[in-house]
C-alpha atoms as a PDB file:
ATOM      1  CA  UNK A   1       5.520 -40.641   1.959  1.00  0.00           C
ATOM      2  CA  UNK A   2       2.226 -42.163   1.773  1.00  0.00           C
ATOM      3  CA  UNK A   3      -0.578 -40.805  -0.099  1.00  0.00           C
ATOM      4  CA  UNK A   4      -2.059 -39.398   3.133  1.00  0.00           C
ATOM      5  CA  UNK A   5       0.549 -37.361   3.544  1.00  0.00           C
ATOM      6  CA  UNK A   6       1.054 -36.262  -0.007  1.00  0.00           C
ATOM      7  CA  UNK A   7      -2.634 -34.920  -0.017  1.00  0.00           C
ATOM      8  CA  UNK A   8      -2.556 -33.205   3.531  1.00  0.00           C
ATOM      9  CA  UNK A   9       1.050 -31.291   2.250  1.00  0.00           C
ATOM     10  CA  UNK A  10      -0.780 -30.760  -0.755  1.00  0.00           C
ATOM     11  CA  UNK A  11      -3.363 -29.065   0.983  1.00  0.00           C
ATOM     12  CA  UNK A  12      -1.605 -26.950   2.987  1.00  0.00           C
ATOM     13  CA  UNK A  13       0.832 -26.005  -0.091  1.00  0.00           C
ATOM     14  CA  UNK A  14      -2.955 -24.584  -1.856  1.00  0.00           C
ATOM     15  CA  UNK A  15      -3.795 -22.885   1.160  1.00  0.00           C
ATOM     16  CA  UNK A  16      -0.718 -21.153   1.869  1.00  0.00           C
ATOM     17  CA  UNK A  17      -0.421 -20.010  -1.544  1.00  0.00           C
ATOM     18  CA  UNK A  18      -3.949 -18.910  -1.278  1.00  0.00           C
ATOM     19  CA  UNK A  19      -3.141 -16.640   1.732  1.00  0.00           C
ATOM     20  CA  UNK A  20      -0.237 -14.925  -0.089  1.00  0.00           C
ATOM     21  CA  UNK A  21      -2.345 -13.871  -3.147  1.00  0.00           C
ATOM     22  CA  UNK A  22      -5.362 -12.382  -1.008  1.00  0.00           C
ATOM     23  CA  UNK A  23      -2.814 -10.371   0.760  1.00  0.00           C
ATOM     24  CA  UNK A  24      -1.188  -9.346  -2.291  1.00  0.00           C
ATOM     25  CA  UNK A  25      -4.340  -8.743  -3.807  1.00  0.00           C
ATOM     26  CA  UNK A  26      -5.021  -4.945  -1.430  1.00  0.00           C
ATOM     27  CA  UNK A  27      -2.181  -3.255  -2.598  1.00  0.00           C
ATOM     28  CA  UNK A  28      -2.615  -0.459  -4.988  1.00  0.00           C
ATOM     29  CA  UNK A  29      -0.457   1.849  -6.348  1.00  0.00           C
ATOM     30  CA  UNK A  30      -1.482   5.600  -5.793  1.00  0.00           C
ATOM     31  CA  UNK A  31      -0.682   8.887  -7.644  1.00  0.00           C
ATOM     32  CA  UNK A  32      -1.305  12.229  -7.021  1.00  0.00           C
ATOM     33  CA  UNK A  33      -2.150  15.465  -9.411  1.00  0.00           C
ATOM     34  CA  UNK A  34       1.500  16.238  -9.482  1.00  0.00           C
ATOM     35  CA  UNK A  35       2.592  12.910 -10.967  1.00  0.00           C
ATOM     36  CA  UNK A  36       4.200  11.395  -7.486  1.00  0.00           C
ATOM     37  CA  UNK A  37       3.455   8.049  -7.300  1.00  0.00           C
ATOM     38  CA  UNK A  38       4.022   5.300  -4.201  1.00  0.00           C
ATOM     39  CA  UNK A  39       2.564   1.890  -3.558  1.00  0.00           C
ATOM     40  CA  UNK A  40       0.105   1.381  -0.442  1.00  0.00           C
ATOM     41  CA  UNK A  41       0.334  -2.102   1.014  1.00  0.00           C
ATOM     42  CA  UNK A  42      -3.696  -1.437   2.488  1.00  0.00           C
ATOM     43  CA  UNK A  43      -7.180  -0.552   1.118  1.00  0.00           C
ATOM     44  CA  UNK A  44      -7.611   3.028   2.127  1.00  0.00           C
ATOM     45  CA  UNK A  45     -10.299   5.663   1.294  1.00  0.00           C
ATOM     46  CA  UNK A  46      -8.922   8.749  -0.014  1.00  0.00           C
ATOM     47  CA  UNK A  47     -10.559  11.441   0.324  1.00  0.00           C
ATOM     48  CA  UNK A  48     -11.205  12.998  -3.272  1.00  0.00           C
ATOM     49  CA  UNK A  49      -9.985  16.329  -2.353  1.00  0.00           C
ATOM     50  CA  UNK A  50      -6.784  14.866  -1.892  1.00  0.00           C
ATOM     51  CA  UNK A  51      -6.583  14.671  -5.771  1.00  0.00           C
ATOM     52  CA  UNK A  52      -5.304  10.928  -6.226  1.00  0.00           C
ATOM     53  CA  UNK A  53      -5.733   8.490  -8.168  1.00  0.00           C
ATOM     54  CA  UNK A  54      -5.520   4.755  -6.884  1.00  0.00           C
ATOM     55  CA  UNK A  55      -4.628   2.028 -10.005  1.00  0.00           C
ATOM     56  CA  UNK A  56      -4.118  -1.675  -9.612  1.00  0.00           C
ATOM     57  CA  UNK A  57      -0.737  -2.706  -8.147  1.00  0.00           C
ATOM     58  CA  UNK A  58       0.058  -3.756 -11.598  1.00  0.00           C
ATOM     59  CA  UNK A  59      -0.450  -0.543 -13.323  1.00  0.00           C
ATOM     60  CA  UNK A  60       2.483   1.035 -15.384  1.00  0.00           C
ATOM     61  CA  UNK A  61       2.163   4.915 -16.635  1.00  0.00           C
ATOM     62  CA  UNK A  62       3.169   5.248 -20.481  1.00  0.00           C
ATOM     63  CA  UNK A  63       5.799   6.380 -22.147  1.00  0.00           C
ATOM     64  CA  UNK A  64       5.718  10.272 -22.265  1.00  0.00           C
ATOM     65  CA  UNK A  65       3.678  10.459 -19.221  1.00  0.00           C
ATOM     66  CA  UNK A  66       5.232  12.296 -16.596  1.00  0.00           C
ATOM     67  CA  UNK A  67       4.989  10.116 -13.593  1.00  0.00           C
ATOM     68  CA  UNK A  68       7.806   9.698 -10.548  1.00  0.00           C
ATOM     69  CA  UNK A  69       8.157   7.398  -7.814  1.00  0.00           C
ATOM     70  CA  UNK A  70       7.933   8.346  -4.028  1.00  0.00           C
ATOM     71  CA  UNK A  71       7.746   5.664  -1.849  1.00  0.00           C
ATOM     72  CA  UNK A  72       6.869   6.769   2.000  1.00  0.00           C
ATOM     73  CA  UNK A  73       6.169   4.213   5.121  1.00  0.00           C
ATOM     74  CA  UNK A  74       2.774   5.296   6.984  1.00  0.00           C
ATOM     75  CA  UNK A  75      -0.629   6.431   5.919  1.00  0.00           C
ATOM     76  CA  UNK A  76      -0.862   9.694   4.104  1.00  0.00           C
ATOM     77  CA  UNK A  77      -0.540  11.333   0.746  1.00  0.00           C
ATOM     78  CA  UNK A  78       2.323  13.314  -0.968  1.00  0.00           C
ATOM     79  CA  UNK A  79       0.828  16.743  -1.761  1.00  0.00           C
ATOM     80  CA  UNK A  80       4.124  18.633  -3.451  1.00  0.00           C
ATOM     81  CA  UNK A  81       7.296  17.985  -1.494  1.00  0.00           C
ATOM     82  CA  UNK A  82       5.369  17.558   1.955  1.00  0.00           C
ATOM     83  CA  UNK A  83       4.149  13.350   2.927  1.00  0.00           C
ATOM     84  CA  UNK A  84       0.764  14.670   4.857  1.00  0.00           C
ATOM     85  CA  UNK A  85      -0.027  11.775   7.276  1.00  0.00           C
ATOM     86  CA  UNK A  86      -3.892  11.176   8.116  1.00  0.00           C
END
């Protein structure tokens, strides 16, 4: 390959890369009063009677905490056994 090339596959290499993290970058990971948590894949706005708490996608509870994981597809909110969609 010439150098050309090498630079303009570079370049497209950085900017694909660069799409995947901003995408990547608006998930959060959401919990609710009860301890159920699930990951969102969008930015949404809670409302605070709902009674969650949204962390960074990287977040991890501690040991002893009593946290669970309930992963749902849509947009909503576990509140006890029930997924409420909004």
């Amino acid at each position: 390959m010439n150098r050309v090339t090498k630079l303009t596959l570079a370049a497209l290499v950085s900017a694909g890369t660069l799409t995947l993290t901003a995408v990547g970058a608006s998930a959060a990971i959401v919990c609710n009063n009860d301890g159920a948590c699930w990951h969102t894949d969008k930015d949404y706005t809670f409302r605070p009677e709902f009674g969650l708490t949204i962390h960074p996608n990287d977040w991890k509870w501690k040991e002893g905490e009593k946290h669970m994981w309930r992963e749902h597809k849509g947009r909503g909110y576990w509140q006890g056994d029930m997924w409420k969609e909004f």
